[in-house]
N, C-alpha and C. Protein backbone atom coordinates (compact mmCIF):
# COMPACT_ATOMS: atom_id res chain seq x y z
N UNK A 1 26.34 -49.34 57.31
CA UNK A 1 27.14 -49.05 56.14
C UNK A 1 28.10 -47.91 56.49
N UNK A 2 29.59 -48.15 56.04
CA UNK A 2 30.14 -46.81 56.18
C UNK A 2 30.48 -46.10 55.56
N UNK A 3 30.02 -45.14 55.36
CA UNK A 3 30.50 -43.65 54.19
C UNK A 3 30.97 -42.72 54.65
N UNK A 4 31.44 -42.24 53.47
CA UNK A 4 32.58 -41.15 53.68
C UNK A 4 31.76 -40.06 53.37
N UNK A 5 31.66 -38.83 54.34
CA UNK A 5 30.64 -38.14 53.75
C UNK A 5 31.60 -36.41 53.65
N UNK A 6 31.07 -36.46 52.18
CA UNK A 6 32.26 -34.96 51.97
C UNK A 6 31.45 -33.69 52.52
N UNK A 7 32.02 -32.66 52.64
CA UNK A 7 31.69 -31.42 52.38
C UNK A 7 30.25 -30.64 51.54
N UNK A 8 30.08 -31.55 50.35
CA UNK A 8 29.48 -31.31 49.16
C UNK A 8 27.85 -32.07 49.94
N UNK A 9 28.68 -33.47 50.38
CA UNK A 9 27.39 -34.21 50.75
C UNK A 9 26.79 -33.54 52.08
N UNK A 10 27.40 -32.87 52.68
CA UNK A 10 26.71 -32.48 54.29
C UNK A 10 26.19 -30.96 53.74
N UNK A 11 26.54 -30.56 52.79
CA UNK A 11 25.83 -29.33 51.96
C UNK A 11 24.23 -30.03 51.20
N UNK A 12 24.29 -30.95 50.85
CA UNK A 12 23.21 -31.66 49.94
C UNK A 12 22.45 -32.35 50.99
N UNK A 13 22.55 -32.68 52.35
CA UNK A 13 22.19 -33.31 53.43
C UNK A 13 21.27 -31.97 53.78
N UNK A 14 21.64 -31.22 54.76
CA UNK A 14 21.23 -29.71 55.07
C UNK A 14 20.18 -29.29 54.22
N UNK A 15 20.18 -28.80 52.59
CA UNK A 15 19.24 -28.75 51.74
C UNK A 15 18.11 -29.81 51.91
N UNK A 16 18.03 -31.15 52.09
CA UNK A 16 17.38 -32.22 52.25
C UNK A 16 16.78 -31.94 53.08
N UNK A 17 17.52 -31.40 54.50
CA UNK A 17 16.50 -32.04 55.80
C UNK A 17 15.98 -29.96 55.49
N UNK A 18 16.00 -29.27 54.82
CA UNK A 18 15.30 -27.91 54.88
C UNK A 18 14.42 -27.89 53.67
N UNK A 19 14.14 -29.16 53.24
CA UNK A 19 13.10 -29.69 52.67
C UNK A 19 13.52 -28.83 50.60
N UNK A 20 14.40 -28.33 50.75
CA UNK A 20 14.18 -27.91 49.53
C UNK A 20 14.99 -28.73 47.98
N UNK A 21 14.71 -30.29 48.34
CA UNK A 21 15.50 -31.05 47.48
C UNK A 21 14.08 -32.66 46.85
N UNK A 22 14.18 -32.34 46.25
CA UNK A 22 13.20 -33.28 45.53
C UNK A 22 14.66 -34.22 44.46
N UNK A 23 14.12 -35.86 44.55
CA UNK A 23 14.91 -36.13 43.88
C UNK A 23 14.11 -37.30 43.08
N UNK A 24 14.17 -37.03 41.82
CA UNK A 24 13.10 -37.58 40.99
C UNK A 24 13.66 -38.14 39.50
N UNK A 25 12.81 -39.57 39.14
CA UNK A 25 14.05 -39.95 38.01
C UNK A 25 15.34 -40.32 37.98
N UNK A 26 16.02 -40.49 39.51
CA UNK A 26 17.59 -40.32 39.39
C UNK A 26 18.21 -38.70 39.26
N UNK A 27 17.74 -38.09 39.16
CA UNK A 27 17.98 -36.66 39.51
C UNK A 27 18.00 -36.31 40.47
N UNK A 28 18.57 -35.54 41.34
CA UNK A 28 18.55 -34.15 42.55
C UNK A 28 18.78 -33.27 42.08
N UNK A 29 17.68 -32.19 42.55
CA UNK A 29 17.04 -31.41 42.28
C UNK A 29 16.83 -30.45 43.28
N UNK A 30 17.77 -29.35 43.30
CA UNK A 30 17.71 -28.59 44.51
C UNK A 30 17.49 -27.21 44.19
N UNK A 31 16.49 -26.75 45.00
CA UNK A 31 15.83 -25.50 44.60
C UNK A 31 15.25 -25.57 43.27
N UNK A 32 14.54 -26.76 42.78
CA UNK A 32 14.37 -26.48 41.68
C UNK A 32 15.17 -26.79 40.47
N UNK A 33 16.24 -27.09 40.57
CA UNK A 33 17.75 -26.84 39.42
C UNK A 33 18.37 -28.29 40.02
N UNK A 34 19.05 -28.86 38.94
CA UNK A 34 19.65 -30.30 38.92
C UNK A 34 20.93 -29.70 39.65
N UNK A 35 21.55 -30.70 40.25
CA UNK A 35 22.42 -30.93 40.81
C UNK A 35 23.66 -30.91 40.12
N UNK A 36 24.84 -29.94 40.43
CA UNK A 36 25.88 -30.18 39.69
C UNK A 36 26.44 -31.77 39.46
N UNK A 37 26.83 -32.22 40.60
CA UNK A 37 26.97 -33.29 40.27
C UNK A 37 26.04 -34.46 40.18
N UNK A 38 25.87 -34.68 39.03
CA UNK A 38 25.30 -35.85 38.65
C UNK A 38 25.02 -37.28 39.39
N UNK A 39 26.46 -37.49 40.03
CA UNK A 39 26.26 -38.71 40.70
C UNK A 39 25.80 -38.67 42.00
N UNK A 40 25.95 -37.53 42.69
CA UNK A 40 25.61 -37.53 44.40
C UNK A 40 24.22 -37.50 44.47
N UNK A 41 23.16 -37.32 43.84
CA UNK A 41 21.85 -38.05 44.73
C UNK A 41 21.96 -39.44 45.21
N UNK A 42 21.91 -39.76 43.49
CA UNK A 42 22.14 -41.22 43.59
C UNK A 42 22.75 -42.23 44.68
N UNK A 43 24.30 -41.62 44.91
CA UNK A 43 25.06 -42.40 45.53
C UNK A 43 24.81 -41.92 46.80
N UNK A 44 23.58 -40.53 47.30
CA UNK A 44 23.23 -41.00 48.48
C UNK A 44 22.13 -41.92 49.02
N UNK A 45 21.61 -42.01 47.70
CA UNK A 45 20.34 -42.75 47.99
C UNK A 45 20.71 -44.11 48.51
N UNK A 46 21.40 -44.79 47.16
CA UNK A 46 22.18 -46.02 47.62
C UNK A 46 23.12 -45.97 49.15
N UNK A 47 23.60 -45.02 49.73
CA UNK A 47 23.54 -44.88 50.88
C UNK A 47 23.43 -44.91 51.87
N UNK A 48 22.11 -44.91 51.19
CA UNK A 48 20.88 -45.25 52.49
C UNK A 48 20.43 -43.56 53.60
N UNK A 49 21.35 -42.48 52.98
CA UNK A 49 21.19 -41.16 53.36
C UNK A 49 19.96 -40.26 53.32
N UNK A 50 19.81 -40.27 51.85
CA UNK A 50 18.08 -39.70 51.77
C UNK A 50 17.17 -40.85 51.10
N UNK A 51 15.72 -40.62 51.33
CA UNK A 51 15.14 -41.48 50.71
C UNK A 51 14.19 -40.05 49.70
N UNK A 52 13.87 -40.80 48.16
CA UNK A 52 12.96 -40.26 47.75
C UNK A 52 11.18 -40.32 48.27
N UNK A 53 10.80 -39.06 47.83
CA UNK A 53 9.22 -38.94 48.01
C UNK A 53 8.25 -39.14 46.50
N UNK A 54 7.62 -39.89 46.42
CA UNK A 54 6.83 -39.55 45.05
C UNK A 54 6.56 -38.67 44.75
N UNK A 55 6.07 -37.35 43.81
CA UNK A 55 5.94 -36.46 43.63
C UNK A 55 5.86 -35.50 45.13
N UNK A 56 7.17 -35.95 45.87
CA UNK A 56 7.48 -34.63 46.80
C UNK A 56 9.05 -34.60 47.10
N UNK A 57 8.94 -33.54 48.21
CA UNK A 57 10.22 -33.78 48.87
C UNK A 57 10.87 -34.89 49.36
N UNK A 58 12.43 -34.86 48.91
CA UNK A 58 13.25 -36.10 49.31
C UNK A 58 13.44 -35.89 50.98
N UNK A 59 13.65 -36.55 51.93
CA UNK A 59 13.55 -36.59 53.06
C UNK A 59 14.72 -37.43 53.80
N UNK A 60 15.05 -36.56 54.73
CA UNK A 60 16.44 -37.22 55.21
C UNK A 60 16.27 -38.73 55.94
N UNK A 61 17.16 -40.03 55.92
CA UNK A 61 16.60 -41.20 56.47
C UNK A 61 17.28 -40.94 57.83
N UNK A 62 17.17 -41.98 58.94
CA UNK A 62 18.09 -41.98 60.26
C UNK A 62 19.52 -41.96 59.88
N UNK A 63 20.10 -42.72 58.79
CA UNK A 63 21.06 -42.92 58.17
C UNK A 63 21.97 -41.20 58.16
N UNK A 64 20.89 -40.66 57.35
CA UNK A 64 21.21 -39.25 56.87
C UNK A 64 20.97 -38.39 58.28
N UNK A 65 20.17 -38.61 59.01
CA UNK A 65 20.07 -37.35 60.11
C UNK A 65 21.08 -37.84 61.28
N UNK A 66 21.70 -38.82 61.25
CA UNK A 66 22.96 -39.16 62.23
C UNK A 66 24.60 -38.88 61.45
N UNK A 67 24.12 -39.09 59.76
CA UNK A 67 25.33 -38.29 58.95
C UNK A 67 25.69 -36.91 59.56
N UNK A 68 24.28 -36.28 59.37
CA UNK A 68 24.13 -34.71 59.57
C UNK A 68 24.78 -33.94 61.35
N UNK A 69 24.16 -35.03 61.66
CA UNK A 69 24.42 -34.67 63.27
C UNK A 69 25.85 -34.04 63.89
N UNK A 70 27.19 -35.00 63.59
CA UNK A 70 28.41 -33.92 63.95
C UNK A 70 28.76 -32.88 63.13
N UNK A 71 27.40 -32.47 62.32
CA UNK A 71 28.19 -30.83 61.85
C UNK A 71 27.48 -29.91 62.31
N UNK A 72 26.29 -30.40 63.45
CA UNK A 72 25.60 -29.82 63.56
C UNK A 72 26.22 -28.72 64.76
N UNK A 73 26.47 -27.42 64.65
CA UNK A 73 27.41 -26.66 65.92
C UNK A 73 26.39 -26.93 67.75
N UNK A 74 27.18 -27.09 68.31
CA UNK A 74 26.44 -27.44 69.63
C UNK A 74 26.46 -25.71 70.41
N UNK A 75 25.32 -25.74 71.31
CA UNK A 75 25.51 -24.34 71.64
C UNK A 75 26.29 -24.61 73.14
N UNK A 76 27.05 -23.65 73.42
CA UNK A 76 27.88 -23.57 74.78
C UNK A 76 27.52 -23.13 75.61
């Protein structure tokens, strides 16, 4: 699948894979506190970016940790 992945989403990616994003109900839920925007769990889930956990942390898929990967800084 190909997505366009913004700024916002490689911010909401990062939170994910540092485990502090639970996404429950159709909600994301980061640190605790809903997500400004409303639609970006969702439309990463559909994605295929993060997958939800049942009563846990949402967890990044291969999808999402190869999203994540070119922002990741390489050391020199």
């Amino acid at each position: 699948m190909n997505v366009t992945i913004t700024h916002r989403d490689r911010s909401v990616l990062r939170a994910v894979a540092a485990g502090r994003c639970v996404y429950t109900a159709g909600t994301l839920l980061v640190d605790g506190l809903a997500c400004c925007d409303q639609f970006l769990g969702p439309r990463l889930v559909r994605a295929g970016l993060i997958a939800p956990q049942p009563g846990g942390p949402a967890h990044l898929t291969r999808a999402g940790l190869a999203a994540l990967a070119p922002a990741v800084p390489t050391a020199a």
